[in-house]
N, C-alpha and C. Protein backbone atom coordinates (compact mmCIF):
# COMPACT_ATOMS: atom_id res chain seq x y z
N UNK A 1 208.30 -76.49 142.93
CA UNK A 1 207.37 -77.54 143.28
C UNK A 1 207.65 -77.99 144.71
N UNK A 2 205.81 -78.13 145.46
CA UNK A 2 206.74 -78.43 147.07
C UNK A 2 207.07 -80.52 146.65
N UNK A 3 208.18 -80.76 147.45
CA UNK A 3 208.51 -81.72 148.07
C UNK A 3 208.06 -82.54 148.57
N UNK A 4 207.42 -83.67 148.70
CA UNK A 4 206.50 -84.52 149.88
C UNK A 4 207.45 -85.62 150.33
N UNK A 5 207.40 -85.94 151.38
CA UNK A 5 207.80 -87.11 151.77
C UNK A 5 206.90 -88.14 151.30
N UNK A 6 207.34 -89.59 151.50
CA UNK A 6 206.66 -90.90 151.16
C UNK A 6 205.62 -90.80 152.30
N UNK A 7 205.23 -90.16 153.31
CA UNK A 7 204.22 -90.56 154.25
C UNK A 7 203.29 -89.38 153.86
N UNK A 8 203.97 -88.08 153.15
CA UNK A 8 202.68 -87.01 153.30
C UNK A 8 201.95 -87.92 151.98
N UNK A 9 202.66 -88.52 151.16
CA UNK A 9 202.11 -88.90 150.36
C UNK A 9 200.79 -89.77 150.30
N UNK A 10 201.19 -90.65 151.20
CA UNK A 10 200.05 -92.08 151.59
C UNK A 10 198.78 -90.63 151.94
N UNK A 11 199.64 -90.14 152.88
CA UNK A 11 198.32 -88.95 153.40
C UNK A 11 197.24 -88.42 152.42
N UNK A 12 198.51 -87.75 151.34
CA UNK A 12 197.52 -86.89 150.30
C UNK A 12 196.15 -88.33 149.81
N UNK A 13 196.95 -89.56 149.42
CA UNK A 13 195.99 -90.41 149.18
C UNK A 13 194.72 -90.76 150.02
N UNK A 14 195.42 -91.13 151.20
CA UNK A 14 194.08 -91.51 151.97
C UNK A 14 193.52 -90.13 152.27
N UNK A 15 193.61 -89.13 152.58
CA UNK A 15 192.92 -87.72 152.58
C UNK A 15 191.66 -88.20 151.40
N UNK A 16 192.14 -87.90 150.12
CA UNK A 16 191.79 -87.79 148.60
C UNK A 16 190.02 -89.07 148.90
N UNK A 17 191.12 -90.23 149.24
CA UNK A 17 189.90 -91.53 149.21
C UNK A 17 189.42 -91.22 150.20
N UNK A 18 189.12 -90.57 151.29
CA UNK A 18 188.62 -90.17 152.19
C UNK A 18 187.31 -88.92 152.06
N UNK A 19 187.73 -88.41 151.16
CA UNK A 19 186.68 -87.32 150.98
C UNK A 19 185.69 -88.25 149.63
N UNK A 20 186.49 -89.16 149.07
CA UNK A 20 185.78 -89.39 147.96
C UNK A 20 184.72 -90.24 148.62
N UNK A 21 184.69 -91.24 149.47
CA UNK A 21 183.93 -92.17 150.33
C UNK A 21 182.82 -91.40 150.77
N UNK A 22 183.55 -90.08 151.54
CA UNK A 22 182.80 -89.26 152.01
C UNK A 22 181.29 -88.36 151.14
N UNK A 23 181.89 -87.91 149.91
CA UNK A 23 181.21 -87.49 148.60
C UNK A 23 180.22 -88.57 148.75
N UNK A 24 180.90 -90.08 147.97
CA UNK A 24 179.67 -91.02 147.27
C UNK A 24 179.08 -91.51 148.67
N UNK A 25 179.15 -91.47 150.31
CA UNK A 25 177.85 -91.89 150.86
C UNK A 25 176.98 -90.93 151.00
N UNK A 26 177.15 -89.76 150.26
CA UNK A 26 176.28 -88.69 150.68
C UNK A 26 175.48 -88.85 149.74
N UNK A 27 175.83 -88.85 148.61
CA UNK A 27 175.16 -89.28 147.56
C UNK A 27 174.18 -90.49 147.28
N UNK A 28 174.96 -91.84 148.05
CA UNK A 28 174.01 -92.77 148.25
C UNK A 28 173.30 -92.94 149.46
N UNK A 29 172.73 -91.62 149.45
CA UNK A 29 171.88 -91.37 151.10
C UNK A 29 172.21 -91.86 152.08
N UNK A 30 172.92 -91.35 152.46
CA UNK A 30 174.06 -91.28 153.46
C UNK A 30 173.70 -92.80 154.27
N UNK A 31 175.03 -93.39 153.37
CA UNK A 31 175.25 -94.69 153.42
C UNK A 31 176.31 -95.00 154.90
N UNK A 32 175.94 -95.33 155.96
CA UNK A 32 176.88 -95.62 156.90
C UNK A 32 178.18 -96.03 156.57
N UNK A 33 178.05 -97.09 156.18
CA UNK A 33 179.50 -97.56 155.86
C UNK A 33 180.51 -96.44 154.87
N UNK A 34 179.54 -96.38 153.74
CA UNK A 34 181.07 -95.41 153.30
C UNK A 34 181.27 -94.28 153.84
N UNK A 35 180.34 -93.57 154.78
CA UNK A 35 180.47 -92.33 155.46
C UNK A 35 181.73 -92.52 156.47
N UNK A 36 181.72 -93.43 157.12
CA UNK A 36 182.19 -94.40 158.15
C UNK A 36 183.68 -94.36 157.73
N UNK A 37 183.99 -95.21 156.58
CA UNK A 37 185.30 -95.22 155.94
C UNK A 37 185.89 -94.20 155.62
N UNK A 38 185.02 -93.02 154.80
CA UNK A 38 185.47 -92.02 154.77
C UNK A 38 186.19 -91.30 155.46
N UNK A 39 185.47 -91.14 156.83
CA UNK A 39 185.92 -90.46 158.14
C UNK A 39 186.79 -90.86 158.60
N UNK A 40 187.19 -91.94 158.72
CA UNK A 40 188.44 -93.16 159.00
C UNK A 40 189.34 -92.77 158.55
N UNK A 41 189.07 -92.41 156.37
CA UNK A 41 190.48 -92.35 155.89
C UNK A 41 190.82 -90.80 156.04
N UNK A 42 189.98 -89.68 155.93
CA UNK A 42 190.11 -88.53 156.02
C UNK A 42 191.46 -88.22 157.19
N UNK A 43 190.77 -88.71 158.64
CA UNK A 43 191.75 -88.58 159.86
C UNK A 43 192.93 -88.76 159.87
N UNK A 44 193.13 -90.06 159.26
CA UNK A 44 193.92 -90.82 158.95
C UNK A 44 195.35 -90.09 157.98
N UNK A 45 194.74 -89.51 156.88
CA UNK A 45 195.16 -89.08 155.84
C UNK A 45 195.45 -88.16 156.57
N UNK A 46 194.96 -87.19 157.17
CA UNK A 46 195.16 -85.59 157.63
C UNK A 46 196.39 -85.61 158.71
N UNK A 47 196.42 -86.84 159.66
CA UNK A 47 197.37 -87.34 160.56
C UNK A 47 198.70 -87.78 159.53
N UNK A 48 198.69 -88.45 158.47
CA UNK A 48 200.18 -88.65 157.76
C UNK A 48 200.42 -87.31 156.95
N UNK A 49 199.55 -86.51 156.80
CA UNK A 49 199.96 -85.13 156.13
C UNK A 49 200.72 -84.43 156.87
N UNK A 50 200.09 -84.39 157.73
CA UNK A 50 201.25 -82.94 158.89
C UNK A 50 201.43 -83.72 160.51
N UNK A 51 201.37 -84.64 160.43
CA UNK A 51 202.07 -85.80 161.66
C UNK A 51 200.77 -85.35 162.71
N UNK A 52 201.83 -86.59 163.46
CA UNK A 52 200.44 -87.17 164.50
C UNK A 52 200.23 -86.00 165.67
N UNK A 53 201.79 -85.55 165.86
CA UNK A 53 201.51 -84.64 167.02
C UNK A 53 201.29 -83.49 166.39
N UNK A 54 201.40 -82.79 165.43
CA UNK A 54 201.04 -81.56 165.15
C UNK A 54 199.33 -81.72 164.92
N UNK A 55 198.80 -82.71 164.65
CA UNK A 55 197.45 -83.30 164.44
C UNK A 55 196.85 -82.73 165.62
N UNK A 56 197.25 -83.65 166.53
CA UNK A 56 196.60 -83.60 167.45
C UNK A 56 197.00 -81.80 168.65
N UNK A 57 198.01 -80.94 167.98
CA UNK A 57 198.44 -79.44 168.70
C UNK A 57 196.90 -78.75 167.84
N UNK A 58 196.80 -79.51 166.35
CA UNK A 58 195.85 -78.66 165.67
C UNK A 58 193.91 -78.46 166.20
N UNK A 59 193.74 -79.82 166.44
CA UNK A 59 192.53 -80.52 166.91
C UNK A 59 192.12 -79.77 168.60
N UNK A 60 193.23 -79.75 169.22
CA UNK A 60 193.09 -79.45 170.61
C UNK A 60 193.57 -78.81 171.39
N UNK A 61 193.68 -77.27 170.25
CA UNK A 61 194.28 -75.99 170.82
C UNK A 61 192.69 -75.70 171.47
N UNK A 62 193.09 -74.71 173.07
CA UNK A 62 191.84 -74.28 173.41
C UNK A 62 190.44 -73.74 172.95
N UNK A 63 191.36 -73.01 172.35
CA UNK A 63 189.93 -71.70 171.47
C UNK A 63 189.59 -72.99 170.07
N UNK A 64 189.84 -73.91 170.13
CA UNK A 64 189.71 -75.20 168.95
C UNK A 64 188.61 -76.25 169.37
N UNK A 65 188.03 -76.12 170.58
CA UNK A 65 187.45 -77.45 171.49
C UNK A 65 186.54 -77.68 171.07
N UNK A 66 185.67 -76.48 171.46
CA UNK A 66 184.03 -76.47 170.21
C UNK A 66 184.07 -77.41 168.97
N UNK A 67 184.88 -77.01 168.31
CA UNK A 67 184.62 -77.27 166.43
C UNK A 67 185.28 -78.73 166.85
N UNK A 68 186.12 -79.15 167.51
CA UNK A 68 186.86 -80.22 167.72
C UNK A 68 185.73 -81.42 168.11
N UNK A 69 185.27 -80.57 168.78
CA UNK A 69 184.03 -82.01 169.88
C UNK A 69 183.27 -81.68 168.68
N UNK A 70 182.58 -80.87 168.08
CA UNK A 70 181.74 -81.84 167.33
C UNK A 70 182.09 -82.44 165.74
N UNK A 71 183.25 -81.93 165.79
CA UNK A 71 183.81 -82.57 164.17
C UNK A 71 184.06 -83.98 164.67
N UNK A 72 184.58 -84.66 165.97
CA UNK A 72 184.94 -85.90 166.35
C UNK A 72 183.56 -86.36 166.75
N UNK A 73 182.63 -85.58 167.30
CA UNK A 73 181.18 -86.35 167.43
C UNK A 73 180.60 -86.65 166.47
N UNK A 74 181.07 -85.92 165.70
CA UNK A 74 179.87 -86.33 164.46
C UNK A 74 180.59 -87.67 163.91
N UNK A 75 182.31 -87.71 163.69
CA UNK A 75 182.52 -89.26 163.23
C UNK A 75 181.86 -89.90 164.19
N UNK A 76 182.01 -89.80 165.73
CA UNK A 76 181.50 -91.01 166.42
C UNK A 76 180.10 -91.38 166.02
N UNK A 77 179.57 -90.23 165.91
CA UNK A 77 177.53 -90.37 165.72
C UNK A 77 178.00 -91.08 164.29
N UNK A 78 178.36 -90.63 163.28
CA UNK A 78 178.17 -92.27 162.28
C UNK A 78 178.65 -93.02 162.29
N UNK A 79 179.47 -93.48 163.35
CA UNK A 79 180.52 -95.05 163.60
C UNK A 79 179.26 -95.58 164.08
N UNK A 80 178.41 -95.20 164.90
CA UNK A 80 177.55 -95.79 165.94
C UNK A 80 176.27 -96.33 164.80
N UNK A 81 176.20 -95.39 163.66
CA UNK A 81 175.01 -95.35 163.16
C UNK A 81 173.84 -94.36 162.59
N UNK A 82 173.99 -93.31 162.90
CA UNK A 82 173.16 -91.83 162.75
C UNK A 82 173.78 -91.24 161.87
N UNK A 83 173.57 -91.62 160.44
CA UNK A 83 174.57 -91.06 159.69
C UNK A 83 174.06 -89.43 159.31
N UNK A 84 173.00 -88.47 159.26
CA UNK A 84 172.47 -87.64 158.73
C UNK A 84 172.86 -86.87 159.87
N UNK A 85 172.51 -86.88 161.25
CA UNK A 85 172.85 -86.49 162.46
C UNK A 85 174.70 -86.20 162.56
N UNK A 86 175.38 -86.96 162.43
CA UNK A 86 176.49 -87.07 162.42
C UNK A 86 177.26 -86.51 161.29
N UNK A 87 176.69 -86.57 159.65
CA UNK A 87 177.30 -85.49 158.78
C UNK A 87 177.13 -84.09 158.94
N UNK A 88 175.89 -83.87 159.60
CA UNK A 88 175.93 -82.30 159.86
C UNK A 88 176.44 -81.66 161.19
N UNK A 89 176.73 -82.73 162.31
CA UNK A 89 177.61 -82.49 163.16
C UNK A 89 178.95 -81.89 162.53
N UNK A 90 179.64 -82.80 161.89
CA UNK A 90 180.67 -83.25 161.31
C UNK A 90 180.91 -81.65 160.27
N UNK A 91 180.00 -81.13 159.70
CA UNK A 91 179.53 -79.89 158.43
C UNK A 91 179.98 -78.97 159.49
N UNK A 92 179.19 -78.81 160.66
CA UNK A 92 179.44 -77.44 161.58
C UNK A 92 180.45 -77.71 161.96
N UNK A 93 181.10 -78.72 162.02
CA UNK A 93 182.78 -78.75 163.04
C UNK A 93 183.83 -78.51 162.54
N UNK A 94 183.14 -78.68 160.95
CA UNK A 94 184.84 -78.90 159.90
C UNK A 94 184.70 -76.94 159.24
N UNK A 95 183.58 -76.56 159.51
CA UNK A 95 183.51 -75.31 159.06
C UNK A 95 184.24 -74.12 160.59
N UNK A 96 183.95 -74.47 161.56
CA UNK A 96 184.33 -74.08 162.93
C UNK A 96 185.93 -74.61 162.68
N UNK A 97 186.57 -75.58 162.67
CA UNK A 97 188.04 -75.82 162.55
C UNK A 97 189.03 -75.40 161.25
N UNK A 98 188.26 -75.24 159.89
CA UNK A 98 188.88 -74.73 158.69
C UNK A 98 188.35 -73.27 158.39
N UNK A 99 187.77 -72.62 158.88
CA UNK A 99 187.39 -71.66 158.65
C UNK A 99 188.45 -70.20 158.43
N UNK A 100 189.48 -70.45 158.97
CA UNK A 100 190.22 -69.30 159.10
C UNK A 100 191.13 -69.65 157.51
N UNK A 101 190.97 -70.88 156.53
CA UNK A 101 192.05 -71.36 155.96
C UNK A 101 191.17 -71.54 154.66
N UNK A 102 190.11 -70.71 154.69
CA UNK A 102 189.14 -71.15 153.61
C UNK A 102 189.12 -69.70 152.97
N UNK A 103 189.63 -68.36 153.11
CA UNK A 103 190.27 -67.23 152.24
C UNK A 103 191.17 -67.67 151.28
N UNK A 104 192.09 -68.68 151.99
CA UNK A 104 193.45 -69.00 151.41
C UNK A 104 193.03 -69.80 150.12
N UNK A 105 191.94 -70.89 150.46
CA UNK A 105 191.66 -71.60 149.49
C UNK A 105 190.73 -70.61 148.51
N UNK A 106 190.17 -69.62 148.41
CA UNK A 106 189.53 -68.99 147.80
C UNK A 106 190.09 -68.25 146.77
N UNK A 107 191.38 -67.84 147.36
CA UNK A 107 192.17 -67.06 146.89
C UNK A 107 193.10 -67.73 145.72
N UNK A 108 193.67 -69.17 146.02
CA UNK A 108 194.21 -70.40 145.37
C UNK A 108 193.12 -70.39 144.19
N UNK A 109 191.74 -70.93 144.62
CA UNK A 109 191.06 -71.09 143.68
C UNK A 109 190.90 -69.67 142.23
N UNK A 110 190.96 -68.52 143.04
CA UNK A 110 190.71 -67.61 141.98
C UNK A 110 191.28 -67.34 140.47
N UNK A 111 193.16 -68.28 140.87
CA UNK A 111 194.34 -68.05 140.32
C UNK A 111 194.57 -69.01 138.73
N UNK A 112 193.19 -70.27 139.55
CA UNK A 112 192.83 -71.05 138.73
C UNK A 112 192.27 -70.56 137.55
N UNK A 113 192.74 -70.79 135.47
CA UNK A 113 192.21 -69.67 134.68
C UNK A 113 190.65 -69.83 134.49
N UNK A 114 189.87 -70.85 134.52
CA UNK A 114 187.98 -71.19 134.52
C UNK A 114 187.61 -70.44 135.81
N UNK A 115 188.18 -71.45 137.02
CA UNK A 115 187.76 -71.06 138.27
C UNK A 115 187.73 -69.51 138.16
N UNK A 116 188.82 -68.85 137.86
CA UNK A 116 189.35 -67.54 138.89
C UNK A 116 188.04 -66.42 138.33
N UNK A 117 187.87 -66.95 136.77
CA UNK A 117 187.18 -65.98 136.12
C UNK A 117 185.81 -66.36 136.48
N UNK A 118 185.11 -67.04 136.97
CA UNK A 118 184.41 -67.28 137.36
C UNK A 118 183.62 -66.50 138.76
N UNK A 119 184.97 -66.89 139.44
CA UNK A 119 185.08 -66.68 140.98
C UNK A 119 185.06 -64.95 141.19
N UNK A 120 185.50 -64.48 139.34
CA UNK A 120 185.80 -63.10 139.96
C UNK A 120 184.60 -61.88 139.37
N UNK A 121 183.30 -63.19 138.76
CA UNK A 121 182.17 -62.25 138.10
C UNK A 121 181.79 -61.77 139.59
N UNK A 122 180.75 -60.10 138.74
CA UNK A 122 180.48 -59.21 139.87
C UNK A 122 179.46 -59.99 141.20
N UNK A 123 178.36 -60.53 140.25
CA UNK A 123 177.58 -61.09 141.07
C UNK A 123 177.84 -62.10 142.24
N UNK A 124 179.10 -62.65 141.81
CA UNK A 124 179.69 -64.15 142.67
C UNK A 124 180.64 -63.28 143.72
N UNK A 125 181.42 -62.59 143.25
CA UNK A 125 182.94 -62.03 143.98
C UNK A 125 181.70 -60.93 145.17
N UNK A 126 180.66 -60.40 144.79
CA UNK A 126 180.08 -59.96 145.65
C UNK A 126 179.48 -60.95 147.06
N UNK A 127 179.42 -62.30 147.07
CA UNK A 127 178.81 -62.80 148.62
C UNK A 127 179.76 -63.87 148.03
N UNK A 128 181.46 -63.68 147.92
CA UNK A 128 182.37 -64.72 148.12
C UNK A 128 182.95 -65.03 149.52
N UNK A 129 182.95 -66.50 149.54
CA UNK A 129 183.43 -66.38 150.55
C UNK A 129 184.56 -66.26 151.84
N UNK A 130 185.30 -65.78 150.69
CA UNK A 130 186.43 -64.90 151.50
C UNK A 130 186.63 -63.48 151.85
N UNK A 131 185.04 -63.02 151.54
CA UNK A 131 184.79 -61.92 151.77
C UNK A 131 183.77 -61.73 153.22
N UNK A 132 183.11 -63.37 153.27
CA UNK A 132 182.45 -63.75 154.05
C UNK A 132 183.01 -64.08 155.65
N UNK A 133 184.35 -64.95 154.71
CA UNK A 133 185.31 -65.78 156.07
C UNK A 133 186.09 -64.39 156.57
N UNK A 134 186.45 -63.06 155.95
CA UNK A 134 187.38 -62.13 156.46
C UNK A 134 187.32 -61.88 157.80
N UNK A 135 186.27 -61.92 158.21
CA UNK A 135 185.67 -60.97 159.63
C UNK A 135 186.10 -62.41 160.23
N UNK A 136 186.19 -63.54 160.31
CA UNK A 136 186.09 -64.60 160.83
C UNK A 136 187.66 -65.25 161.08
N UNK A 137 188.36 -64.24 159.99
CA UNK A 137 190.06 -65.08 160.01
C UNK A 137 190.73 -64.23 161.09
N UNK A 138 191.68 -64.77 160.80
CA UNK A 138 192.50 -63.50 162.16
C UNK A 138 194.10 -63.78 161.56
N UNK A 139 194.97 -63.13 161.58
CA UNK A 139 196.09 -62.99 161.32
C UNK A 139 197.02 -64.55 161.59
N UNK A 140 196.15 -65.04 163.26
CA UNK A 140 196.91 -65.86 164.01
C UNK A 140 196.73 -66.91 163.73
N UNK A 141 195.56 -67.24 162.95
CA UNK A 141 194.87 -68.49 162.31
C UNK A 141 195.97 -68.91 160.92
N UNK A 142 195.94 -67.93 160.03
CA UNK A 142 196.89 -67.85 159.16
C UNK A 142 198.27 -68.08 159.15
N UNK A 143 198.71 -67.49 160.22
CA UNK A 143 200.27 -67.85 160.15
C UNK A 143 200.12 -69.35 161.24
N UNK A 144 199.26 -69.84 161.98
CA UNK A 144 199.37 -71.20 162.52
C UNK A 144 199.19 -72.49 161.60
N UNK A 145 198.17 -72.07 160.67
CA UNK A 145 197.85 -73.09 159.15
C UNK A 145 199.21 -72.86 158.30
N UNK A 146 200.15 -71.99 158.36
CA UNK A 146 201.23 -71.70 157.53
C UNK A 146 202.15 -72.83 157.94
N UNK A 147 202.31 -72.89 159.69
CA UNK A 147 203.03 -73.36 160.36
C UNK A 147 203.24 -74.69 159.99
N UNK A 148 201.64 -75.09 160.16
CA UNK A 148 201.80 -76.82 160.00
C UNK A 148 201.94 -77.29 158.41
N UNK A 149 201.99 -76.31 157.38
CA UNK A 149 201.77 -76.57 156.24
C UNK A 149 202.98 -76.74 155.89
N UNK A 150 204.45 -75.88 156.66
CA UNK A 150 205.32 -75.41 156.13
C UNK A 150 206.49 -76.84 156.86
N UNK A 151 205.70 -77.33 157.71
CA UNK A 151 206.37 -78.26 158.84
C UNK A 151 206.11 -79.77 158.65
C-alpha cells in the first residue's frame, strides 16, 4: 500500500471536492460559482499532492505552455464569469497536459474486475483510448508522470 503524507492527503481531498464541484456545476448548467470553487480546489489539491514546486516544473515545462495557457485560461475565463467558454478551454488544456498519463489510467482501469471486462469487449477495446492516446504518449511523458508520482 502506497504511503501518503498528512498534506498529500488534504490534497487527495481537496483534488476529490474539486472535481466533485466541478461535476455538479456542469450539471447545474454550468453554475459559476461551483465551477469557480471547483477549479480553486482542484489546483489547490493537485499543488498539496506532488508540492508546489514540482507543480509548478509540471505546468511550465516548455513543450507544456500551450495546454498550460489554456488550462489556466479557462480557470481565469470562469473566475471572471464565462463559464461554458472557460470549461471547454479548461477540456482542451487538461486533455493537452494529461494526455500522455491517460494509457496509464486505462490500463489501471482495465485491472478493475466490472471495469476491465468491460473495457476489454471487442467493440470498446477496439477505439480505446489507450489505443487512441499511444501515438500521442512518448516514453518521456511516462517516466516524468512516474517522477512526480514517485516524489
Amino acid at each position: 500500500m502506497i504511503s501518503l503524507t498528512d498534506s498529500q492527503k488534504i490534497g487527495m481531498g481537496l483534488t476529490g471536492f474539486g472535481v466533485f464541484f466541478l461535476f455538479f456545476g456542469m450539471i447545474l448548467f454550468f453554475d459559476k460559482a461551483l465551477l469557480a470553487i471547483g477549479n480553486i480546489l482542484f489546483v489547490a489539491g493537485l499543488a498539496f499532492v506532488i508540492g508546489l514546486e514540482r507543480t509548478f516544473r509540471f505546468f511550465f515545462q516548455k513543450h507544456k505552455l500551450k495546454a498550460t495557457s489554456f488550462f489556466l485560461g479557462g480557470v481565469f475565463v470562469v473566475l471572471i464569469g464565462w463559464p461554458i467558454i472557460g470549461v471547454v478551454l479548461e477540456i482542451y488544456g487538461f486533455f493537452l497536459l494529461f494526455r500522455g498519463f491517460f494509457p496509464v489510467v486505462v490500463g489501471f482501469i482495465r485491472r478493475i474486475p466490472v471495469l476491465g471486462s468491460i473495457l476489454n469487449m471487442p467493440f470498446i477495446s477496439a477505439v480505446s483510448i489507450d489505443h487512441c492516446c499511444s501515438s500521442l504518449c512518448s516514453c518521456a511523458m511516462f517516466t516524468c508522470m512516474n517522477h512526480f508520482i514517485a516524489h
